[in-house]
C-alpha atoms as a PDB file:
ATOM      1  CA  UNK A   1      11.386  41.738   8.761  1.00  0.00           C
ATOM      2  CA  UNK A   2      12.220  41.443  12.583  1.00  0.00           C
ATOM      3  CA  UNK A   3       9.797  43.717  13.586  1.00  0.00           C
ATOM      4  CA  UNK A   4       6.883  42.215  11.479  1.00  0.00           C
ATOM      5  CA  UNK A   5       7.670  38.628  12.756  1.00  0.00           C
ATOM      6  CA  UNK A   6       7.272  40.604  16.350  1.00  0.00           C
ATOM      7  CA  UNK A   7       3.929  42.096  15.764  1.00  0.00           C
ATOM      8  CA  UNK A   8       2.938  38.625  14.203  1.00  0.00           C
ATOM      9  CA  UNK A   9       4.111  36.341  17.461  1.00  0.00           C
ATOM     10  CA  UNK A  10       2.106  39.601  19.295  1.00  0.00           C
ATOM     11  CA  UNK A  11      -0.805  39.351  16.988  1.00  0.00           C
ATOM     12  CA  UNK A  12      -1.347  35.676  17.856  1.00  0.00           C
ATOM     13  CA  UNK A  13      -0.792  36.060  21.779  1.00  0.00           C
ATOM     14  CA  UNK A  14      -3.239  38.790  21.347  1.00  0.00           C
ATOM     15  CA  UNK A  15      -6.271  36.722  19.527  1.00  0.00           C
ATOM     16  CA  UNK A  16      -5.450  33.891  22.200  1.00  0.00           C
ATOM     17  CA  UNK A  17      -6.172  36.182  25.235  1.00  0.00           C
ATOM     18  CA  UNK A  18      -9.015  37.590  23.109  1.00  0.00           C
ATOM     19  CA  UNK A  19     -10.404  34.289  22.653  1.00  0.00           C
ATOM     20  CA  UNK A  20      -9.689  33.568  26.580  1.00  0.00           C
ATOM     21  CA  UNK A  21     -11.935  36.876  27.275  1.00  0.00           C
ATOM     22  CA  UNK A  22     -14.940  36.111  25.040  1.00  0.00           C
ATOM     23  CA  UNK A  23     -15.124  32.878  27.331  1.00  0.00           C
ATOM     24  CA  UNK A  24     -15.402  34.784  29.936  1.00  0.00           C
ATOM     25  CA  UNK A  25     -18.656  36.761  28.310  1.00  0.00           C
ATOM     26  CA  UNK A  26     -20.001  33.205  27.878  1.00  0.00           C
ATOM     27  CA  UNK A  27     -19.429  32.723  31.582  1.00  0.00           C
ATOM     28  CA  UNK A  28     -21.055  35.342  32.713  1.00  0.00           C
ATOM     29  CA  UNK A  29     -24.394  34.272  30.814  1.00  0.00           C
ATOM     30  CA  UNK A  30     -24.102  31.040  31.568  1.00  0.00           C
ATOM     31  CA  UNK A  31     -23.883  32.638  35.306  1.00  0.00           C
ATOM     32  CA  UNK A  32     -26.928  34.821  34.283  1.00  0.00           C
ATOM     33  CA  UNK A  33     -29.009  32.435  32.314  1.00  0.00           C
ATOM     34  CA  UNK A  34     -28.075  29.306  34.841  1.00  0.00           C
ATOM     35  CA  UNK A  35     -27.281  29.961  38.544  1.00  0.00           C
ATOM     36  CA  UNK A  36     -29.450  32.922  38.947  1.00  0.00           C
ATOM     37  CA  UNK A  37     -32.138  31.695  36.805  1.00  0.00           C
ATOM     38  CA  UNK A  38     -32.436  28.021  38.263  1.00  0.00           C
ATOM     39  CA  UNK A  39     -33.213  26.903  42.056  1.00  0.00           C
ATOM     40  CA  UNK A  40     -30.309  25.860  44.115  1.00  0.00           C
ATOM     41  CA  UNK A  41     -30.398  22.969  46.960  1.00  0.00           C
ATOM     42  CA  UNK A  42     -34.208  23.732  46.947  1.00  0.00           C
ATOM     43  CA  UNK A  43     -34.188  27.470  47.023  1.00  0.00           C
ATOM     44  CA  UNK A  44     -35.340  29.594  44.312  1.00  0.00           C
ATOM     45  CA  UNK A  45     -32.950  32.160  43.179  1.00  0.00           C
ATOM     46  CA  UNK A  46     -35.334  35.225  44.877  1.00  0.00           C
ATOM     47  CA  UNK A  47     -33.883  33.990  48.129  1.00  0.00           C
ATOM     48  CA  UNK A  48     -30.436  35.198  47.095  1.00  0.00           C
ATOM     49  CA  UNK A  49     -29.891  37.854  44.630  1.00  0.00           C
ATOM     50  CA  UNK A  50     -32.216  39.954  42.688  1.00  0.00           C
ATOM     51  CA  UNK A  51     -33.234  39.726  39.439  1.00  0.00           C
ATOM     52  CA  UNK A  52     -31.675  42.879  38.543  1.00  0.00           C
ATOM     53  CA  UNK A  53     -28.610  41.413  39.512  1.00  0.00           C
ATOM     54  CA  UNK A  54     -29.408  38.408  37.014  1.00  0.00           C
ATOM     55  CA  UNK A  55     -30.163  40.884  34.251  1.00  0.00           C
ATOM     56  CA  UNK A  56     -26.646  42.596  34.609  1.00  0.00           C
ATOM     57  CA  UNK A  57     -25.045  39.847  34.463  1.00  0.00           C
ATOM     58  CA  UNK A  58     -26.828  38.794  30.912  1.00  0.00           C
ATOM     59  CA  UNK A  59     -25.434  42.316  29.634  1.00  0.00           C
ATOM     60  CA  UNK A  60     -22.269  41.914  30.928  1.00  0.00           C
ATOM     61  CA  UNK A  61     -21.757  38.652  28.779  1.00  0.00           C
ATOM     62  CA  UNK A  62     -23.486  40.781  25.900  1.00  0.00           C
ATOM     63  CA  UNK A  63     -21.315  43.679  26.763  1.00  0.00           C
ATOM     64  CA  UNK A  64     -17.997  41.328  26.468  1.00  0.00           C
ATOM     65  CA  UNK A  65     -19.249  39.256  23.524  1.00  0.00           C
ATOM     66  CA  UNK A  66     -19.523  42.423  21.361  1.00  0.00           C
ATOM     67  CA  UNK A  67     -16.723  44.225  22.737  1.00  0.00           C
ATOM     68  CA  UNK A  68     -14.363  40.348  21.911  1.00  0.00           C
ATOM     69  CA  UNK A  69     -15.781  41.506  17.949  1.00  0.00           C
ATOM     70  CA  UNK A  70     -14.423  44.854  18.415  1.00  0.00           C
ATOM     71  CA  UNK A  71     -10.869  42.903  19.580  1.00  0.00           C
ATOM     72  CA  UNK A  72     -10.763  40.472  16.963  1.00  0.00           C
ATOM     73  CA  UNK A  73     -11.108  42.555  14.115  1.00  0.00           C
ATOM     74  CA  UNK A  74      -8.063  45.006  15.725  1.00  0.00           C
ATOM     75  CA  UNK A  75      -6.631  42.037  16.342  1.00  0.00           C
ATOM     76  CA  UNK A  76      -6.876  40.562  12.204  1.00  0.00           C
ATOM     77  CA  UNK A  77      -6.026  44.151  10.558  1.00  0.00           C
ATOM     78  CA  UNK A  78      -3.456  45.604  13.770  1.00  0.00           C
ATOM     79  CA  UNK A  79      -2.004  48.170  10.970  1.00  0.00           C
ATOM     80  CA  UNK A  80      -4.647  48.846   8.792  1.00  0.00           C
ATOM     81  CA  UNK A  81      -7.228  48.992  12.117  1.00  0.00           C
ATOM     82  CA  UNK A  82      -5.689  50.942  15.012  1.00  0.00           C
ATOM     83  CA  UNK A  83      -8.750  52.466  15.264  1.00  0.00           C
ATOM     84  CA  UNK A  84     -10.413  48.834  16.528  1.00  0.00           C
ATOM     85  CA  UNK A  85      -7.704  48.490  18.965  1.00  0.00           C
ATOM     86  CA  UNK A  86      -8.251  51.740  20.620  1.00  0.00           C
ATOM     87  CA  UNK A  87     -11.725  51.111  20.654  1.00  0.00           C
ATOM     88  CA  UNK A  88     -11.011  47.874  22.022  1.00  0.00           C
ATOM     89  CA  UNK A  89      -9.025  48.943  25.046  1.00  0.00           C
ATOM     90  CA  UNK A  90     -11.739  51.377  25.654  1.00  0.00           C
ATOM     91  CA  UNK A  91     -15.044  48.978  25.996  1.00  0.00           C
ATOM     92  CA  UNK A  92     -12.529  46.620  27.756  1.00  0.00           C
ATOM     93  CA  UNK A  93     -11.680  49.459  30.093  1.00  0.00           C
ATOM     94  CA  UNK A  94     -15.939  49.620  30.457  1.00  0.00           C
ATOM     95  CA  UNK A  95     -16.237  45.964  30.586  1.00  0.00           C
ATOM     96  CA  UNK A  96     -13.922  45.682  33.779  1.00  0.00           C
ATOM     97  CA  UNK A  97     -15.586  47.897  35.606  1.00  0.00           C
ATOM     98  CA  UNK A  98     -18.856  46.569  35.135  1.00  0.00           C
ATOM     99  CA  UNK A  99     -17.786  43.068  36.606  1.00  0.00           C
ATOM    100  CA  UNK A 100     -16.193  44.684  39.093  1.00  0.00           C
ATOM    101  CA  UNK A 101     -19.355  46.982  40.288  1.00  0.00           C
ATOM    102  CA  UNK A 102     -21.438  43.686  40.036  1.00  0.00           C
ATOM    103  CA  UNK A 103     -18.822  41.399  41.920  1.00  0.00           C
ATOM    104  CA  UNK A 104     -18.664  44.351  44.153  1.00  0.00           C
ATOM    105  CA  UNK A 105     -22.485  45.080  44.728  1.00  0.00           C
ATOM    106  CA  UNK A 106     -22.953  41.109  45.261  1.00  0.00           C
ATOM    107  CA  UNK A 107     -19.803  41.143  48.067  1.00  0.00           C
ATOM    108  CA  UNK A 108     -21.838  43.531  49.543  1.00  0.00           C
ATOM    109  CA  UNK A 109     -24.428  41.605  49.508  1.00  0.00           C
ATOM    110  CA  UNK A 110     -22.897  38.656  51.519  1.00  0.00           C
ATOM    111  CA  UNK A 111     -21.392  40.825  54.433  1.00  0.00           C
ATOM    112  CA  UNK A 112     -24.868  41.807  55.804  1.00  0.00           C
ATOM    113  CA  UNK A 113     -26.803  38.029  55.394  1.00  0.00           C
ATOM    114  CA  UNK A 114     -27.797  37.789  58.859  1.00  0.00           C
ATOM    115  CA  UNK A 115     -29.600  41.299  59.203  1.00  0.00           C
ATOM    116  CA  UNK A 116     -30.955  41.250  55.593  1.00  0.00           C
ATOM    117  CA  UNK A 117     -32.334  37.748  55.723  1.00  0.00           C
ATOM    118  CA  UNK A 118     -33.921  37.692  58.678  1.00  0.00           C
ATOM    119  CA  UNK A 119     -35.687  41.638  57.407  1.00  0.00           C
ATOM    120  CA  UNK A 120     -36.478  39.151  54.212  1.00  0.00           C
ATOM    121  CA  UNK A 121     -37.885  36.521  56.021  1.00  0.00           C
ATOM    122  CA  UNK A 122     -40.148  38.427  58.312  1.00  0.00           C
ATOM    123  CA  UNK A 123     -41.397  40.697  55.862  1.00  0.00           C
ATOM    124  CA  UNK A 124     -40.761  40.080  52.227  1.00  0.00           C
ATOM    125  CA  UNK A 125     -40.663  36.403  51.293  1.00  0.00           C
ATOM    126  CA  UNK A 126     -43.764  34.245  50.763  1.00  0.00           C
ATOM    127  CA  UNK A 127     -44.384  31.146  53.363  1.00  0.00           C
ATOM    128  CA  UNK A 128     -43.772  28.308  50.528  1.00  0.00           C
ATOM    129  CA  UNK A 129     -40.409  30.142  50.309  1.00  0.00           C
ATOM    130  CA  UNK A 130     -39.850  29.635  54.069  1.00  0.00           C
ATOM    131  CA  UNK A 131     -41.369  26.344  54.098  1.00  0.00           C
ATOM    132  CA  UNK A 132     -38.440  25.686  51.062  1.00  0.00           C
ATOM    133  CA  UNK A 133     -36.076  26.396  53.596  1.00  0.00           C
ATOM    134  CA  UNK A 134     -37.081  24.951  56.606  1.00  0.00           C
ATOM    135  CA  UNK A 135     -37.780  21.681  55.026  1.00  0.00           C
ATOM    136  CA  UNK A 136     -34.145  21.886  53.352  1.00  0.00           C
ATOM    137  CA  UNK A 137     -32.191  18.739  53.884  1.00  0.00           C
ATOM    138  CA  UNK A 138     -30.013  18.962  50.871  1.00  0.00           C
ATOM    139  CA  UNK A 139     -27.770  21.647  52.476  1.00  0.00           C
ATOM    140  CA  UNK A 140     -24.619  19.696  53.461  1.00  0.00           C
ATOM    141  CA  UNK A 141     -24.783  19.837  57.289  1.00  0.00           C
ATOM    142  CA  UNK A 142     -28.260  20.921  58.573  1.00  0.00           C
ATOM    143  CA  UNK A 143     -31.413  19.217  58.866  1.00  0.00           C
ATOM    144  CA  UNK A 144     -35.211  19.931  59.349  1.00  0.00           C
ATOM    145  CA  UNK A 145     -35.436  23.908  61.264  1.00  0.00           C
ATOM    146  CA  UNK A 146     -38.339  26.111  61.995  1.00  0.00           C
ATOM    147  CA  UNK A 147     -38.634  29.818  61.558  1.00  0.00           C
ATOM    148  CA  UNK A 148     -35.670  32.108  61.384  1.00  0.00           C
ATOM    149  CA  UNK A 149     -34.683  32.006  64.673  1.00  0.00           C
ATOM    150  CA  UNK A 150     -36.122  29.157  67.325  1.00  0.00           C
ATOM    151  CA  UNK A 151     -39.803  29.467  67.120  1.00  0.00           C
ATOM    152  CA  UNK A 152     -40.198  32.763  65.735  1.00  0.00           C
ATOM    153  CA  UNK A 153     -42.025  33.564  62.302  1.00  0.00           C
ATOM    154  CA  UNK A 154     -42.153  29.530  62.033  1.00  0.00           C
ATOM    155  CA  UNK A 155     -44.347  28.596  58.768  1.00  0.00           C
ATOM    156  CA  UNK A 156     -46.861  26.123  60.409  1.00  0.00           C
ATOM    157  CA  UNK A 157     -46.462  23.007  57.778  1.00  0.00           C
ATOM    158  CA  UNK A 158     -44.747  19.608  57.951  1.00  0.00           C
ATOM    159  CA  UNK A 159     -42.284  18.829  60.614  1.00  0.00           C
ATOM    160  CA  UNK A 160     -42.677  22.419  61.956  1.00  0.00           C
ATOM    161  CA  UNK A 161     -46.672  21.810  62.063  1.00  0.00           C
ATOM    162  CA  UNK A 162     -46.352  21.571  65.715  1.00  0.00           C
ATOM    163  CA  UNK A 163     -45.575  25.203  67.769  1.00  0.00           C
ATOM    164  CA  UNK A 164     -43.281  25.025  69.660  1.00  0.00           C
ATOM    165  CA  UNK A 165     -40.952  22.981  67.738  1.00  0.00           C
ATOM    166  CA  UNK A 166     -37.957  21.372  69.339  1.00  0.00           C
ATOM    167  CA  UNK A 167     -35.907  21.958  65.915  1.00  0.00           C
ATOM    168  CA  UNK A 168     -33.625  25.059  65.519  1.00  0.00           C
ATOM    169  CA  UNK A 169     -34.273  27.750  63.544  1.00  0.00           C
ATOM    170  CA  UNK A 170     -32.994  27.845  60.545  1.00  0.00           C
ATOM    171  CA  UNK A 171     -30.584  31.482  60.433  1.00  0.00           C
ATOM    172  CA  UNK A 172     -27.536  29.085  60.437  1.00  0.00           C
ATOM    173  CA  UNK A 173     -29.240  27.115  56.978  1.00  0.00           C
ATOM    174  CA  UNK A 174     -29.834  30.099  55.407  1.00  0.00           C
ATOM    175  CA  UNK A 175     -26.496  31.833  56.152  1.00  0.00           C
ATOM    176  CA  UNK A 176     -24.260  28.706  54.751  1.00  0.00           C
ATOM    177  CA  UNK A 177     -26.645  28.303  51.394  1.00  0.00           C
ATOM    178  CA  UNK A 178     -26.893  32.379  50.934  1.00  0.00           C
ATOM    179  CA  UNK A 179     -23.172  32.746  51.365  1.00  0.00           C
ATOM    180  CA  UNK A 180     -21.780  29.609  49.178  1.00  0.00           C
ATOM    181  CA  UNK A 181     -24.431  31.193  46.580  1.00  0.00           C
ATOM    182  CA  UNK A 182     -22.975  34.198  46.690  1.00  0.00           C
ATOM    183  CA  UNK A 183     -19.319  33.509  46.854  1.00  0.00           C
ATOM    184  CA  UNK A 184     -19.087  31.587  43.701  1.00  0.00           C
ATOM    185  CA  UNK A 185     -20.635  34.445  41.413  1.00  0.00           C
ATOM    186  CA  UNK A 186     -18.438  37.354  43.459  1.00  0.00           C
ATOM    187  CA  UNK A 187     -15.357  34.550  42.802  1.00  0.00           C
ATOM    188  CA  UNK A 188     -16.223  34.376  39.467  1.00  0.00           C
ATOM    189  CA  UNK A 189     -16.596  37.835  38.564  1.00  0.00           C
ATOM    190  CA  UNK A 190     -13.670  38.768  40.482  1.00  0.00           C
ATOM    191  CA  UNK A 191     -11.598  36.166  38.304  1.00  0.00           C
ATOM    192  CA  UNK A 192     -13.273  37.780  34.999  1.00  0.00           C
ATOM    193  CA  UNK A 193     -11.253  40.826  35.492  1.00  0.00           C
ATOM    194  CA  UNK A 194      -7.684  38.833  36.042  1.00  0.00           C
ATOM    195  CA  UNK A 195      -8.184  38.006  32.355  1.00  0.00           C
ATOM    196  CA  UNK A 196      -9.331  41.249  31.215  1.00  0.00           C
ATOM    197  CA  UNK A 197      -5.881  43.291  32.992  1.00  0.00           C
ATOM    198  CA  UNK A 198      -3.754  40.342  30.996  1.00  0.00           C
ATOM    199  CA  UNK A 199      -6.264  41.041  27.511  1.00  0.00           C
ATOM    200  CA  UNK A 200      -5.221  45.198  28.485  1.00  0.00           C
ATOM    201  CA  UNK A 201      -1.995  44.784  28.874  1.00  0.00           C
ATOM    202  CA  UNK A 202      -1.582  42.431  25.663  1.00  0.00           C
ATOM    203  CA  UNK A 203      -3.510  44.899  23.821  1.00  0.00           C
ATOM    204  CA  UNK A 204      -1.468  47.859  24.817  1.00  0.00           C
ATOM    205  CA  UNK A 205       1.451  45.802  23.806  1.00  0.00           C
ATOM    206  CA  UNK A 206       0.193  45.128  20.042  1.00  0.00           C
ATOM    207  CA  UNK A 207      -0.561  48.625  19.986  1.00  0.00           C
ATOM    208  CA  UNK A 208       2.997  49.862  20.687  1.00  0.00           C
ATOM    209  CA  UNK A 209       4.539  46.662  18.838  1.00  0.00           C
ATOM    210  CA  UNK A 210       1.945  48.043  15.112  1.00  0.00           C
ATOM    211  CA  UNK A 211       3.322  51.655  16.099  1.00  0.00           C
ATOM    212  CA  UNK A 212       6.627  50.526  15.477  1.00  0.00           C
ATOM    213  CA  UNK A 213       6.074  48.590  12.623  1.00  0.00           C
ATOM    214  CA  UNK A 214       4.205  51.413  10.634  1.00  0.00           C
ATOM    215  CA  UNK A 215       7.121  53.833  11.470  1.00  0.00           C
ATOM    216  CA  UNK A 216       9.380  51.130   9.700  1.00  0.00           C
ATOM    217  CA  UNK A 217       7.159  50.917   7.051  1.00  0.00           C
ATOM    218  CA  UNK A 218       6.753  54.640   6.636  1.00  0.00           C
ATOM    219  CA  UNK A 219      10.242  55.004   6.313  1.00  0.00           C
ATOM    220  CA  UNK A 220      10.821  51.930   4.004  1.00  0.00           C
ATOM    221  CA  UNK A 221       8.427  53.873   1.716  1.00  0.00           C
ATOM    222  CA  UNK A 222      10.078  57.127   1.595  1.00  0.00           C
ATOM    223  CA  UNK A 223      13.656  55.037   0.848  1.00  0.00           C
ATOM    224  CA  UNK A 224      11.839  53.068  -2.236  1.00  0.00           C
ATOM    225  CA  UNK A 225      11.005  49.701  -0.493  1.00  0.00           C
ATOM    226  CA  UNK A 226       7.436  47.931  -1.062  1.00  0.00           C
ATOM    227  CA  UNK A 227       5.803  46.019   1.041  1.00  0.00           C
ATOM    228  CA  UNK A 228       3.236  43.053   0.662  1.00  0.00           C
ATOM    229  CA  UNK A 229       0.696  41.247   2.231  1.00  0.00           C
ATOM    230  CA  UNK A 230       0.721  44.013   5.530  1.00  0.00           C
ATOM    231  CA  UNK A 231      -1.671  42.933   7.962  1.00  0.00           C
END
């Protein structure tokens, strides 16, 4: 009786953190579907990550949205579905390391802004994507700029109509809205796989805890005893 009111208080902590994971899932589309898919301060999102990026993070919340069915349904039946709970450890196991290679790839990302931004800028992005930035003034801090650096690969239009402008270029505007970007989804992603070691290590603990209980059960059998209502 002690041991199934254990794997019962385990079973509940279990479903909690499994609930607590499939937010995460829905973070990480809302991450997808949201602040890569939506302009920031002006900005589109091409400025800052890659749309390849965008889709992995819309099959990482798949990914962890299935894999939370796989949980709760190990979770319901812990005796009579080990099977789901192995299985479970296993895509969590998969799941982690996918947030982890995205936060990772993205962290990259941020170290080289200054080289890889000013490549972008001089050879990749269109002018209205320049002009975006140089006309910028809703990043907290910097005003009207022109061209990457001073005066160089400036986007005649506007305030910067004029060559040479007295305004500054705008590598400092670009740095602070690229990196704050960036930060919060490597943050994020980073903090996804806190709660998936604490959904491992409760599910590792349910396992051993059901273990138990069918041993006790087993034996009960063999010395005449019945049991009811087994989860």
């Amino acid at each position: 009786m002690a041991a199934m009111q254990l794997l019962r208080k385990h079973q509940y902590y279990f479903l909690s953190f499994v609930f607590l994971y499939t937010a995460t899932g829905v973070g990480a589309l809302v991450l997808a579907n949201s602040w890569l898919a939506q302009s920031a301060s002006g900005a589109p999102r091409e400025a800052v990550i890659s749309r390849e990026i965008e889709q992995a993070g819309m099959f990482i919340g798949i990914g962890v949205a299935a894999t939370s069915l796989v949980g709760y349904i190990g979770g319901i039946y812990p005796l009579r579905r080990k099977d789901f709970l192995t299985g479970f450890v296993v895509l969590l196991m998969l799941a982690m390391l996918a947030e982890l290679g995205l936060g990772g790839t993205i962290w990259f990302r941020s170290l080289r802004i200054r080289s890889l931004f000013q490549t972008l800028w001089v050879n990749s992005w269109s002018d209205s994507l320049k002009v975006a930035f140089q006309d910028m003034t809703t990043q907290t801090g910097f005003g009207q700029c022109c061209g990457y650096l001073a005066n160089q690969n400036v986007v005649a239009s506007g305030a910067c109509a004029t060559i040479p402008s007295t305004f500054p270029g705008c590598e400092e505007k670009v740095f602070s809205f690229a990196d704050g970007y960036l930060r919060k989804l490597f943050t994020s992603l980073f903090g996804f796989t806190i709660v998936n070691v604490v959904v491992f290590v409760t599910t590792i603990i349910l396992i051993q805890t059901r273990n138990d209980e069918e041993r006790y059960i087993r034996i009960g059998k063999k010395e005449g005893r019945t049991y009811s209502n087994v989860i």
